[in-house]
C-alpha atoms as a PDB file:
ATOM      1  CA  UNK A   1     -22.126  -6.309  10.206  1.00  0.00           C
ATOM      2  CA  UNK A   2     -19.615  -3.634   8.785  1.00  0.00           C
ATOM      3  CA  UNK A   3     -19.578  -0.977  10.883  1.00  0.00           C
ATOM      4  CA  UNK A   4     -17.215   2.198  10.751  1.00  0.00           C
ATOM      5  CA  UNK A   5     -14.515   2.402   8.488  1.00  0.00           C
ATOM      6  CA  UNK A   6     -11.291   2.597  11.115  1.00  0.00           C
ATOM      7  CA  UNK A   7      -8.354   3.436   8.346  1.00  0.00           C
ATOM      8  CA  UNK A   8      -6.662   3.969   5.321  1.00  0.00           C
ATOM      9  CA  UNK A   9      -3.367   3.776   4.386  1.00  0.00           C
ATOM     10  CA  UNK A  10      -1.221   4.517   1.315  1.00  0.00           C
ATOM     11  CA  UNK A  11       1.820   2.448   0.520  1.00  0.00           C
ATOM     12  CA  UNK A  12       4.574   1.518  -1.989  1.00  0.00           C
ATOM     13  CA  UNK A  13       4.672  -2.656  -1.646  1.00  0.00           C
ATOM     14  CA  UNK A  14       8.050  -4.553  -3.606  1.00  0.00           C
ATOM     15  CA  UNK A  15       7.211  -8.106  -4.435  1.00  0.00           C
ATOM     16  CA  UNK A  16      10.139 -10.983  -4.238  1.00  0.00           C
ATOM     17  CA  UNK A  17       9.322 -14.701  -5.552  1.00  0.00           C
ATOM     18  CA  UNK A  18      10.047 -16.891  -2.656  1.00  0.00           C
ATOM     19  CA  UNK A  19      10.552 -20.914  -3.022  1.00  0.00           C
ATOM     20  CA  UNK A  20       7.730 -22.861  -4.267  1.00  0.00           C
ATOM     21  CA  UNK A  21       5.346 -24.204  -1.595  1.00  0.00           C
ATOM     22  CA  UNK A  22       4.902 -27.431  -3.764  1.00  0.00           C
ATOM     23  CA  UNK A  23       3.476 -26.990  -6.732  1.00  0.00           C
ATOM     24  CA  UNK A  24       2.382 -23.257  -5.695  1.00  0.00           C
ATOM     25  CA  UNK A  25       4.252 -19.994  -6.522  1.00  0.00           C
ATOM     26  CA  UNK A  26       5.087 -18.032  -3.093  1.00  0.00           C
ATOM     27  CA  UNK A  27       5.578 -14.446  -2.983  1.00  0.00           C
ATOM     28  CA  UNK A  28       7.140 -12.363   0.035  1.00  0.00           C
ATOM     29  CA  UNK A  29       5.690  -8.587  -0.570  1.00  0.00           C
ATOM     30  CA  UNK A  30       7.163  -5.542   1.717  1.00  0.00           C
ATOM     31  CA  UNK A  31       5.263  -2.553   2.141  1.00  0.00           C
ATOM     32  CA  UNK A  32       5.797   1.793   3.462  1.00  0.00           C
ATOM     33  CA  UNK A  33       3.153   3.809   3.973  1.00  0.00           C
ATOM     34  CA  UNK A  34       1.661   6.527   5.810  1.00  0.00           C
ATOM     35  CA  UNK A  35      -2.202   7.291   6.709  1.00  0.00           C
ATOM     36  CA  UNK A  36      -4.444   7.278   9.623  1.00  0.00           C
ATOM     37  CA  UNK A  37      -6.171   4.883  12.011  1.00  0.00           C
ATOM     38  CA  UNK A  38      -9.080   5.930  14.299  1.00  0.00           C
ATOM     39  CA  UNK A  39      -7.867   9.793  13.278  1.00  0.00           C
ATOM     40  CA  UNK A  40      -4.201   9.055  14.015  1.00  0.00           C
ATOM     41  CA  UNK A  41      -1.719   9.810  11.770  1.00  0.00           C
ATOM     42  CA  UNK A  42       0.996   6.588  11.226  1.00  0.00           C
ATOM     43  CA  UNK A  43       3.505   4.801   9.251  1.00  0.00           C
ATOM     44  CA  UNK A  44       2.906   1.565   8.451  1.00  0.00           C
ATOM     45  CA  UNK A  45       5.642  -1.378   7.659  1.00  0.00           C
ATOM     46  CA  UNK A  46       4.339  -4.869   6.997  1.00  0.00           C
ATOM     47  CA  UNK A  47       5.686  -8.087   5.262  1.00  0.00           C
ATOM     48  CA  UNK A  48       3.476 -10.277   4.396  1.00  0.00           C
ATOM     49  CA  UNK A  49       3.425 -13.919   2.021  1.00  0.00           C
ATOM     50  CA  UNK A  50       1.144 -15.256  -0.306  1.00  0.00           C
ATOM     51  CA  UNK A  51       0.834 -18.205  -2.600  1.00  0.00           C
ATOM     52  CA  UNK A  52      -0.625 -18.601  -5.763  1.00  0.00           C
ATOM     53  CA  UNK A  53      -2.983 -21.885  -6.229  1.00  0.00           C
ATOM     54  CA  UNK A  54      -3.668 -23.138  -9.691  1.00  0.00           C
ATOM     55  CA  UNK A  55      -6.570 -21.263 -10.734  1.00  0.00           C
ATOM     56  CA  UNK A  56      -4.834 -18.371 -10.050  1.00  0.00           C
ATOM     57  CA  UNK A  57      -6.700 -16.974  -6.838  1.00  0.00           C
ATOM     58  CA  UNK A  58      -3.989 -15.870  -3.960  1.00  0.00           C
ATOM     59  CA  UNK A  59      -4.219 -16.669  -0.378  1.00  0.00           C
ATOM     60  CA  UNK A  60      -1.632 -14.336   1.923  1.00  0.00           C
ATOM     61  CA  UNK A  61      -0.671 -14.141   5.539  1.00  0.00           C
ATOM     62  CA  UNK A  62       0.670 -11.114   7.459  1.00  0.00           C
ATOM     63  CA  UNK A  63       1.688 -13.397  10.862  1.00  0.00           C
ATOM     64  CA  UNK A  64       2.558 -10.127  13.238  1.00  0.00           C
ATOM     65  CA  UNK A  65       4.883  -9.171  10.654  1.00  0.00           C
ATOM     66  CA  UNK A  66       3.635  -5.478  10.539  1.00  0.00           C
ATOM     67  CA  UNK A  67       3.754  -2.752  12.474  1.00  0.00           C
ATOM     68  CA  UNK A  68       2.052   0.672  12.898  1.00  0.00           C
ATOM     69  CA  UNK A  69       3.691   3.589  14.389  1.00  0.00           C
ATOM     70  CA  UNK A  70       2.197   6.908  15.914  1.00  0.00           C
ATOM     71  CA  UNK A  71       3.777   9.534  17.501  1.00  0.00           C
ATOM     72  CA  UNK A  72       3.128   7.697  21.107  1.00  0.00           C
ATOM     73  CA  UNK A  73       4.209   4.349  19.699  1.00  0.00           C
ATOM     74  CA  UNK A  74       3.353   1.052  18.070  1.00  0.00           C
ATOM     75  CA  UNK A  75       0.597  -0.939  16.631  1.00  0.00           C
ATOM     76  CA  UNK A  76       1.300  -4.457  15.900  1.00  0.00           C
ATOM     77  CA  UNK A  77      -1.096  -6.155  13.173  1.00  0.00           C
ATOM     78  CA  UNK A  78      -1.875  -9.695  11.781  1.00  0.00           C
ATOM     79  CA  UNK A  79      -3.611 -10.236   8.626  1.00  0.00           C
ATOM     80  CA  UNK A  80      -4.608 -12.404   6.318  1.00  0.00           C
ATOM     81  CA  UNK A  81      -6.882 -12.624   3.079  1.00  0.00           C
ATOM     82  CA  UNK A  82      -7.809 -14.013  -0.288  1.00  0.00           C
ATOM     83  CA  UNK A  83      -6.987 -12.381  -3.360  1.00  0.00           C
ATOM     84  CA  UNK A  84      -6.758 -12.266  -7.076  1.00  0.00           C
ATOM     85  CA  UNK A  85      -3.880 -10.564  -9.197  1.00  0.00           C
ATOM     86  CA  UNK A  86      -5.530  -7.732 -11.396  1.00  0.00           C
ATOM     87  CA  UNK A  87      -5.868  -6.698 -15.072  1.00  0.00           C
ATOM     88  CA  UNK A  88      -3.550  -4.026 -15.002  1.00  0.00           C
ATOM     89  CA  UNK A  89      -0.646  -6.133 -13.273  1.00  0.00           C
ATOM     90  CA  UNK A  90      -1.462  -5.833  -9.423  1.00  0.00           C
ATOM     91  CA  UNK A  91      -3.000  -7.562  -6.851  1.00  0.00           C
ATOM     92  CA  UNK A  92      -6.503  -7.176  -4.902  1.00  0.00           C
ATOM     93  CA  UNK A  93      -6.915  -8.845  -1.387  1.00  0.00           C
ATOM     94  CA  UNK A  94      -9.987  -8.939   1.094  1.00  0.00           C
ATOM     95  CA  UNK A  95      -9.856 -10.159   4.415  1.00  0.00           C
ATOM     96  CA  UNK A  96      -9.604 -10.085   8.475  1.00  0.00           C
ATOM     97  CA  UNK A  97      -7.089  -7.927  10.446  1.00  0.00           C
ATOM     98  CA  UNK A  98      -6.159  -7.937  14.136  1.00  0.00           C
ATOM     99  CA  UNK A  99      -4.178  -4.920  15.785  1.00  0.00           C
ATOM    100  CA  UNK A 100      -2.635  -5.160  19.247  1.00  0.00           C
ATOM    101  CA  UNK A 101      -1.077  -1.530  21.217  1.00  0.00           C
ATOM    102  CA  UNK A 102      -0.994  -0.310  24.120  1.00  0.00           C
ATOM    103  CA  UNK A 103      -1.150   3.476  22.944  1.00  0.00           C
ATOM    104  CA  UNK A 104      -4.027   4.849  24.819  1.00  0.00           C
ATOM    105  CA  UNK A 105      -5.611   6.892  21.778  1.00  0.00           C
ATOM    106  CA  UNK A 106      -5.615   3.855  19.526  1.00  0.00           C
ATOM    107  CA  UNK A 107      -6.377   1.271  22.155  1.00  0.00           C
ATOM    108  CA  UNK A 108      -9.608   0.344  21.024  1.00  0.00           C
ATOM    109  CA  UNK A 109      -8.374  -1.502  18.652  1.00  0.00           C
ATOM    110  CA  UNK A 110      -7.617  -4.061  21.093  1.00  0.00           C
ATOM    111  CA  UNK A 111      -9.915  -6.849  20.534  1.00  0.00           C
ATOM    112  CA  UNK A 112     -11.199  -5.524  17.403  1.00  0.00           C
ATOM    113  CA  UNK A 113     -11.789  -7.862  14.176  1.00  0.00           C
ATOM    114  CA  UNK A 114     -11.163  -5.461  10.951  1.00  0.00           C
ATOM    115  CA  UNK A 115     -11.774  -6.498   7.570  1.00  0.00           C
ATOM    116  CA  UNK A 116      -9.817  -4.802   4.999  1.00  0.00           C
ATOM    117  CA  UNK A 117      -9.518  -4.761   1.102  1.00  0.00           C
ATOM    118  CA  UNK A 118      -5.729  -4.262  -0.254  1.00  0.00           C
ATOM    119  CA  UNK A 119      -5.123  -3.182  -3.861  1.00  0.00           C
ATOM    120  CA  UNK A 120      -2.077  -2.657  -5.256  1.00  0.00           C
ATOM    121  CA  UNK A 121      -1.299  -1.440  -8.645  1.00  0.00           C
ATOM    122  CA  UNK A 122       1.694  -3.167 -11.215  1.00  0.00           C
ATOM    123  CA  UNK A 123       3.775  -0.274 -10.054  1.00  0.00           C
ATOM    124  CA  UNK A 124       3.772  -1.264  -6.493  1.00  0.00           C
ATOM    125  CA  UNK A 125       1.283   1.695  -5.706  1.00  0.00           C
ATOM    126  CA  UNK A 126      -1.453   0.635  -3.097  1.00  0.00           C
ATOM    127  CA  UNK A 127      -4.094   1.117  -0.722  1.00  0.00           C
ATOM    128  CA  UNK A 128      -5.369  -0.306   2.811  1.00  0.00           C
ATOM    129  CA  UNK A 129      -8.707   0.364   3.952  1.00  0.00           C
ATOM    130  CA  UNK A 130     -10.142  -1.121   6.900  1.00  0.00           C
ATOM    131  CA  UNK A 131     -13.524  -1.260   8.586  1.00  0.00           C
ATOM    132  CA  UNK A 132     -14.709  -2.435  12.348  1.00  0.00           C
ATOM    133  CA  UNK A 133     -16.469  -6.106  11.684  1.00  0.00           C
ATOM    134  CA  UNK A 134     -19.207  -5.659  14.493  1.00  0.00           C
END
């Protein structure tokens, strides 16, 4: 069940083609931002991959490649999802998100399964909202 919704973040993301993964087109995509998570204010850095299969549906990892910080320290986060690229020239990804700290005003994170949608517009414009998965 969805239960409350945890975050939201707003970030610029730059997209670089990476070698082919066999027939599939693989993308490495870095991303700023700042927003808030459980009421804390942060700034987010991931990086995360994704490949393109041939009907044109994504599939990306974020493999604790990403990194939250507050004001009394870090956040680390793995992701992953499924995606699509949009109309309009960006990209739209749902999935599952796992943070890690040790910050005592985000630490209920620990243990926590979020699921999160990511859209991104063609000028690199995007947002990440997550929600607890109870």
């Amino acid at each position: 069940m969805l239960g409350e919704k945890i975050a939201e973040i707003k970030a610029t993301a730059v997209t670089k083609i990476l070698p082919a993964n066999g027939s599939k087109p693989r993308f490495e995509t870095a991303t700023e931002g700042k927003g808030t998570v459980l009421g804390v204010e942060v700034t987010a850095m991931t990086t995360y991959w994704s490949e393109m299969d041939a009907d044109g549906t994504l599939y990306g990892e974020c493999p604790n490649q990403g990194v939250l910080m507050s004001k009394d320290g870090p956040v680390t986060i793995i992701a992953n999802g499924a995606g699509r690229l949009t109309e309009d020239g960006g990209a739209s990804f749902r999935g599952s998100a796992f943070f890690k700290t040790a910050v005592p005003s985000l630490s209920r994170l620990n243990g926590m399964c979020l699921v999160h949608e990511w859209d991104v517009d063609a000028d690199g414009n995007g947002t990440w909202n997550l929600w607890e998965w109870k």
